[in-house]
Protein backbone atom coordinates (compact mmCIF):
# COMPACT_ATOMS: atom_id res chain seq x y z
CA UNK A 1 145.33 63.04 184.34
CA UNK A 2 142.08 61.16 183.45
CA UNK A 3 142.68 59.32 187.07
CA UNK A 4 142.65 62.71 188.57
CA UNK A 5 139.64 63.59 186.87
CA UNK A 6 137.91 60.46 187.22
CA UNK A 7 137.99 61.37 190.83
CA UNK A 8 135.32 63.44 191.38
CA UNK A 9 133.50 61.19 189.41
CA UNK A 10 130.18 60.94 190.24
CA UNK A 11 129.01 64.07 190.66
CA UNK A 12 125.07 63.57 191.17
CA UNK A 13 123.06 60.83 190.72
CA UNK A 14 122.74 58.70 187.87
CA UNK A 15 126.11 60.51 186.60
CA UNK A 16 129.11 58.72 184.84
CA UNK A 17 131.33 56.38 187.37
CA UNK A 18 134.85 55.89 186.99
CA UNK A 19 136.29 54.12 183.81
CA UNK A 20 139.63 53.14 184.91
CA UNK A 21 140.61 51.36 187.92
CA UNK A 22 143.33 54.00 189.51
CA UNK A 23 140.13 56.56 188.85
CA UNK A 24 137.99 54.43 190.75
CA UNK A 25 140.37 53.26 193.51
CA UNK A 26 140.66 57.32 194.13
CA UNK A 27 137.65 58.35 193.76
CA UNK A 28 136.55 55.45 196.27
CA UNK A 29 139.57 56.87 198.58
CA UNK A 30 138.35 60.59 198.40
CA UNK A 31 134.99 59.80 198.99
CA UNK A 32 135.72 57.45 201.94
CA UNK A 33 138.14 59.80 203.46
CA UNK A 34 135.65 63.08 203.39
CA UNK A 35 132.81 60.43 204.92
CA UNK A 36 135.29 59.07 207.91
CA UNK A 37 136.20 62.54 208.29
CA UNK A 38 133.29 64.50 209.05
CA UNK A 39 131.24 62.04 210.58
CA UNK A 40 134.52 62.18 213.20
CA UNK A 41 133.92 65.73 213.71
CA UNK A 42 130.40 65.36 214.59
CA UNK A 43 128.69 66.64 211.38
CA UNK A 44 126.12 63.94 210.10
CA UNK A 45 123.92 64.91 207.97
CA UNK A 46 120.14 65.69 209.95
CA UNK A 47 117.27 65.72 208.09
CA UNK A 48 117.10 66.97 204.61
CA UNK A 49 120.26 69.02 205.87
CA UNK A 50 123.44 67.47 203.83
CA UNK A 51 125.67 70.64 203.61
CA UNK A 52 128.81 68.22 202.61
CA UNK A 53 126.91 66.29 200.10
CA UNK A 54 127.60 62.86 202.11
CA UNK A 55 124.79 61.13 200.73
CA UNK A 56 125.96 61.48 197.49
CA UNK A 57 129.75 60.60 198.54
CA UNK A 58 128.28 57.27 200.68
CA UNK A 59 125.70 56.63 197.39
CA UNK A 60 129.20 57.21 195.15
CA UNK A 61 131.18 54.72 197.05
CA UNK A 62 128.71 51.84 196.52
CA UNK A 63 127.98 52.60 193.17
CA UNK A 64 131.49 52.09 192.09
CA UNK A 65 132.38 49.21 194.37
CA UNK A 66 128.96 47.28 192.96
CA UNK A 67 129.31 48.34 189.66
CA UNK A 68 132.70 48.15 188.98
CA UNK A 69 132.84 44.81 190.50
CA UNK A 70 135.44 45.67 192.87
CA UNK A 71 135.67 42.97 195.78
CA UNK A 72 136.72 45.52 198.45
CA UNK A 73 135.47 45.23 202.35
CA UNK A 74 133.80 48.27 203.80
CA UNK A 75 134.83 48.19 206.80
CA UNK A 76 138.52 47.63 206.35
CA UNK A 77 138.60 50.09 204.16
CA UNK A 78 136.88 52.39 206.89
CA UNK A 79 139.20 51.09 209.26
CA UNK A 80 142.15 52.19 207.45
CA UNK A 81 140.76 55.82 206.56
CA UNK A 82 140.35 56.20 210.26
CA UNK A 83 144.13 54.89 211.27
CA UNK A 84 145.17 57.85 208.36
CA UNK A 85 143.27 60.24 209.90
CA UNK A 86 144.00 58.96 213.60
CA UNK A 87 146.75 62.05 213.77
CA UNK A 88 144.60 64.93 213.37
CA UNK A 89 140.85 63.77 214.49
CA UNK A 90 139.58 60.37 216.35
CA UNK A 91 137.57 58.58 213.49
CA UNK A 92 137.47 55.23 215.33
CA UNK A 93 134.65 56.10 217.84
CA UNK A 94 132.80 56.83 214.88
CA UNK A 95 133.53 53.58 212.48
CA UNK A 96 130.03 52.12 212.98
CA UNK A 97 128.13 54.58 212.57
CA UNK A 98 129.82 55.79 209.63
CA UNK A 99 129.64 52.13 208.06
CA UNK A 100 125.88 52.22 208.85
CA UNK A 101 125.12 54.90 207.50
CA UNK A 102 127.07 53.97 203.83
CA UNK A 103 124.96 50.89 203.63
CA UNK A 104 121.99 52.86 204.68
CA UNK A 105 122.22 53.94 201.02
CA UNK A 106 121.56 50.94 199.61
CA UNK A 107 118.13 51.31 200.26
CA UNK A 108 117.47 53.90 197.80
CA UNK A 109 120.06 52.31 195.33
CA UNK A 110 117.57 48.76 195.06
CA UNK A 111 114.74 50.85 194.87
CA UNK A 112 115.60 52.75 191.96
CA UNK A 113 116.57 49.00 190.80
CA UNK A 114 112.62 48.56 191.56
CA UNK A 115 114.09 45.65 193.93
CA UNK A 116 112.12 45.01 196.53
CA UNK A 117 112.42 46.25 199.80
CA UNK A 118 112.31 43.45 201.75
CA UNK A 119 114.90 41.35 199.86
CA UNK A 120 117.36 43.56 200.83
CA UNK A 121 116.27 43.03 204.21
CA UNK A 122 117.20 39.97 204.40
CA UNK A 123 120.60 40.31 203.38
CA UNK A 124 121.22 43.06 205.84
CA UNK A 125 120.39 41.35 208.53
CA UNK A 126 122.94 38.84 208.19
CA UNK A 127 125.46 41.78 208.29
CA UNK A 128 127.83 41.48 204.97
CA UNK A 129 130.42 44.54 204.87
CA UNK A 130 131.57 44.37 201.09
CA UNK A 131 129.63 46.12 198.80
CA UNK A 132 129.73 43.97 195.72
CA UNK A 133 129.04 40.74 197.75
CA UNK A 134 126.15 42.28 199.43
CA UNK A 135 124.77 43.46 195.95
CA UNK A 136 125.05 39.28 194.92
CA UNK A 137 123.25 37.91 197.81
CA UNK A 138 120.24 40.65 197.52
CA UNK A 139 120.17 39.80 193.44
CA UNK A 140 119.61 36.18 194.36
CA UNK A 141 117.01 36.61 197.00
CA UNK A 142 115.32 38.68 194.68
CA UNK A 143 114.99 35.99 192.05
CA UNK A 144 114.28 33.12 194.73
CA UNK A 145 111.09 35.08 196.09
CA UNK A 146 109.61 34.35 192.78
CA UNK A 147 110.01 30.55 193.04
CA UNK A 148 106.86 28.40 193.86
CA UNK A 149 108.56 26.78 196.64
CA UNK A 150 109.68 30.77 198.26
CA UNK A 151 106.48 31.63 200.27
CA UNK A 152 106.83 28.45 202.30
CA UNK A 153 109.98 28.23 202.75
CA UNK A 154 109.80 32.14 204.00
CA UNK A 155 107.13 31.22 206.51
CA UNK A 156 109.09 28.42 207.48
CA UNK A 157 112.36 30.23 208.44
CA UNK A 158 110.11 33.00 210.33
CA UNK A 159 108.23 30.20 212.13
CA UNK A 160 111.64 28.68 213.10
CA UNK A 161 113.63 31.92 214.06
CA UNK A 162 110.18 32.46 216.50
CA UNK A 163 110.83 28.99 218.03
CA UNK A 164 114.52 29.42 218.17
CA UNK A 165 113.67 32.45 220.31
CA UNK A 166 111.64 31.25 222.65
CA UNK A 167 114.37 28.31 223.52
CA UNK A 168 116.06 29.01 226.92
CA UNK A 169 119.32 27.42 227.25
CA UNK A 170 121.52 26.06 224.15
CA UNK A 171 120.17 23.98 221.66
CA UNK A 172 122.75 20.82 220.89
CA UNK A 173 125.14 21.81 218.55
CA UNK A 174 124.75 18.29 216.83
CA UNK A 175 121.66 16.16 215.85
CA UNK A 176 120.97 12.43 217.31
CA UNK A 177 119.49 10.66 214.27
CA UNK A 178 118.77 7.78 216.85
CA UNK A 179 116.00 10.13 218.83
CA UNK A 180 113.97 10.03 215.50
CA UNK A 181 110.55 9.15 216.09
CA UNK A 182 108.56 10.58 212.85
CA UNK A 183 109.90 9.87 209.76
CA UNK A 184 109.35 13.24 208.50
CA UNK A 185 112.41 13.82 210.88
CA UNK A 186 114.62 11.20 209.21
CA UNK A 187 113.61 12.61 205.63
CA UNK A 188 114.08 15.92 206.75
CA UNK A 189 117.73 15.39 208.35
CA UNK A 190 118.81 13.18 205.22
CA UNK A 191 117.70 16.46 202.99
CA UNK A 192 119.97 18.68 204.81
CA UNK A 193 122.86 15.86 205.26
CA UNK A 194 122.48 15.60 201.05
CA UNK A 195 122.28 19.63 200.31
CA UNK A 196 125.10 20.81 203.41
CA UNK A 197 127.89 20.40 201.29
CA UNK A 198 126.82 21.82 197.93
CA UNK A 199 125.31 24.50 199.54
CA UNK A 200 128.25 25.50 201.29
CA UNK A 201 130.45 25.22 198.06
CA UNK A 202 127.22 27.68 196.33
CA UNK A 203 127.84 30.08 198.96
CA UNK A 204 131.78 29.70 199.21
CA UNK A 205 131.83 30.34 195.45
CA UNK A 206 129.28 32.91 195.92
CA UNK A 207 126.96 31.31 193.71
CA UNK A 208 123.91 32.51 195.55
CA UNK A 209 120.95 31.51 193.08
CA UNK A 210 122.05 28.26 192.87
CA UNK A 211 122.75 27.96 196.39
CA UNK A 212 118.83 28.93 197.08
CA UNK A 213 117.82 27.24 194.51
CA UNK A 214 118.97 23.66 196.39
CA UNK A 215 117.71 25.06 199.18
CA UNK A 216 114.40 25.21 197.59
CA UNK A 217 114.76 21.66 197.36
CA UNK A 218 114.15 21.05 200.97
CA UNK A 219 110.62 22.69 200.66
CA UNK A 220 108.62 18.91 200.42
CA UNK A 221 110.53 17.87 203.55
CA UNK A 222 110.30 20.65 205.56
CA UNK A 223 106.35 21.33 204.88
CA UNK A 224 105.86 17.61 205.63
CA UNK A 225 108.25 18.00 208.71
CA UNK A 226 106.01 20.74 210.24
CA UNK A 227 102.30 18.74 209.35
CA UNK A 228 103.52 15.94 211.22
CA UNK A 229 106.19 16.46 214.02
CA UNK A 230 104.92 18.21 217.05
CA UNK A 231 108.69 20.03 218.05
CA UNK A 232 107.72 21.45 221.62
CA UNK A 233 107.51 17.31 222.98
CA UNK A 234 107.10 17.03 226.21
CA UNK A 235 110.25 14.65 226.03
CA UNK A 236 112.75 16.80 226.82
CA UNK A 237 115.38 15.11 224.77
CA UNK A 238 113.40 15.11 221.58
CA UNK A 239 112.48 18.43 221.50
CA UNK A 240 115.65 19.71 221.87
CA UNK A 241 116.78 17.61 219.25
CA UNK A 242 114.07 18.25 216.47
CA UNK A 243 114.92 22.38 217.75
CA UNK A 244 118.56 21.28 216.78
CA UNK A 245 117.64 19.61 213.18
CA UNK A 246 115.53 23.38 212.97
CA UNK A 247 118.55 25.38 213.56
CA UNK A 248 121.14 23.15 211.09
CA UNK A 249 117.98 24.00 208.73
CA UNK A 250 117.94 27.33 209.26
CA UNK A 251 122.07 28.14 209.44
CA UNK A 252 121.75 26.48 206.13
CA UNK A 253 119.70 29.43 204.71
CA UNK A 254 121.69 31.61 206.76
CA UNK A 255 125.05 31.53 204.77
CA UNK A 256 122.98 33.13 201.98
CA UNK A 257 120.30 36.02 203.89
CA UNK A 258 117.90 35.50 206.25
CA UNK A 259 114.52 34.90 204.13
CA UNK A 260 112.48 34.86 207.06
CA UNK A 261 112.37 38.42 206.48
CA UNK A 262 110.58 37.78 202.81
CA UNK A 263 107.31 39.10 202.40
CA UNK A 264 105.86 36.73 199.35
């Protein structure tokens, strides 16, 4: 019975979330169901027009999946709603936009937080479809923007993501340590060789903060890397392998968010 109430549960916002884990497994289900739904039918909400109170449903969903700690997967979870519903109404053509439009949310939810905007930008645009996991990676970005070494690091992800760009053809998957010239490029490619694993066991464990937090590490070799090693060479060879040593660098950053969207 408390399950059953518990459903509804919340009603507005700010309101009481589900104690119990059957009340918050259903009220996660209800919600879910009445978003997958009516988005299938063609009613999104438009403008400050929200007849079926989705907003609050989508707003619902995340708080109780964050809050509750509940390690669920957005999208499979949409996924299934739509295979239940696949009998009466096609929900499928409508998964993505459904699943957009529940994180969508979130950026009301951090601001409330008084998180800033622009961490949670950078977790977004790495594209992370549970809830709860999402929630860690913006916490942690949110705390690393206010280490010394953030600003630089920030520019130097942006600066990197421009040149990255600009590159046509593919950039070697691998880096040839014997192309070195600089030795800004050895010291920079021993950094990342030192910090790859334990910042792949940070972000396997989903120990964020401490996975930026050895990233930070990098900053001396990476601001000496860019005073001193001129990346578009002429030399074909080396300048596709420094871009190479700049893309291990940045995929490192990536398994956490992309702070090259950071505004310090």
């Amino acid at each position: 019975a408390e399950a059953m109430a518990e459903q509804y549960l919340p009603r507005f916002a700010g309101d009481t979330l589900p104690k119990g884990y059957i009340g918050q497994i259903l009220s996660v289900a209800d919600k879910i169901d009445t978003l997958c739904g009516i988005f299938s039918i063609g009613q999104k909400p438009t403008g400050t027009k929200d007849p079926f109170g989705l907003r609050r449903a989508a707003l619902g969903v995340l708080r109780i999946i964050i809050e509750a700690k509940l390690t669920l997967d957005l999208r499979e979870v949409l996924v299934f709603a739509a295979q239940k519903l696949s009998v009466k109404v096609d929900a499928n053509a409508q998964l993505a936009k459904t699943e957009q439009y529940i994180f969508e949310r979130l950026r009301a939810y951090y601001q409330e937080a008084e998180i800033a905007a622009d961490s949670v930008e950078t977790v977004a645009r790495i594209v992370i479809t549970q809830p709860l996991d999402f929630d860690q990676r913006v916490r942690a970005v949110n705390r690393f923007r206010h280490l010394p070494e953030a600003e630089s690091l920030a520019a130097a992800n942006k600066r990197i993501a421009n040149l990255l760009k600009k590159v046509e053809g593919d950039i070697p998957a691998t880096v040839n340590p014997n192309l070195f010239v600089e030795t800004q490029e050895t010291a920079l490619y021993e950094a990342l060789q030192t910090q790859e694993q334990s910042v792949a066991n940070f972000a396997k464990n989903a120990d964020y903060e401490q996975g930026l937090r050895a990233l930070a590490q990098l900053k001396p070799q990476v601001d000496a890397f860019f005073d001193h090693v001129m990346v578009m060479a002429d030399d074909e060879r080396l300048k596709n392998n420094r871009l190479a040593l700049l893309k291990q660098l940045r995929q490192q950053f990536l398994q956490i968010a992309d702070v090259s969207y950071l505004q310090c």
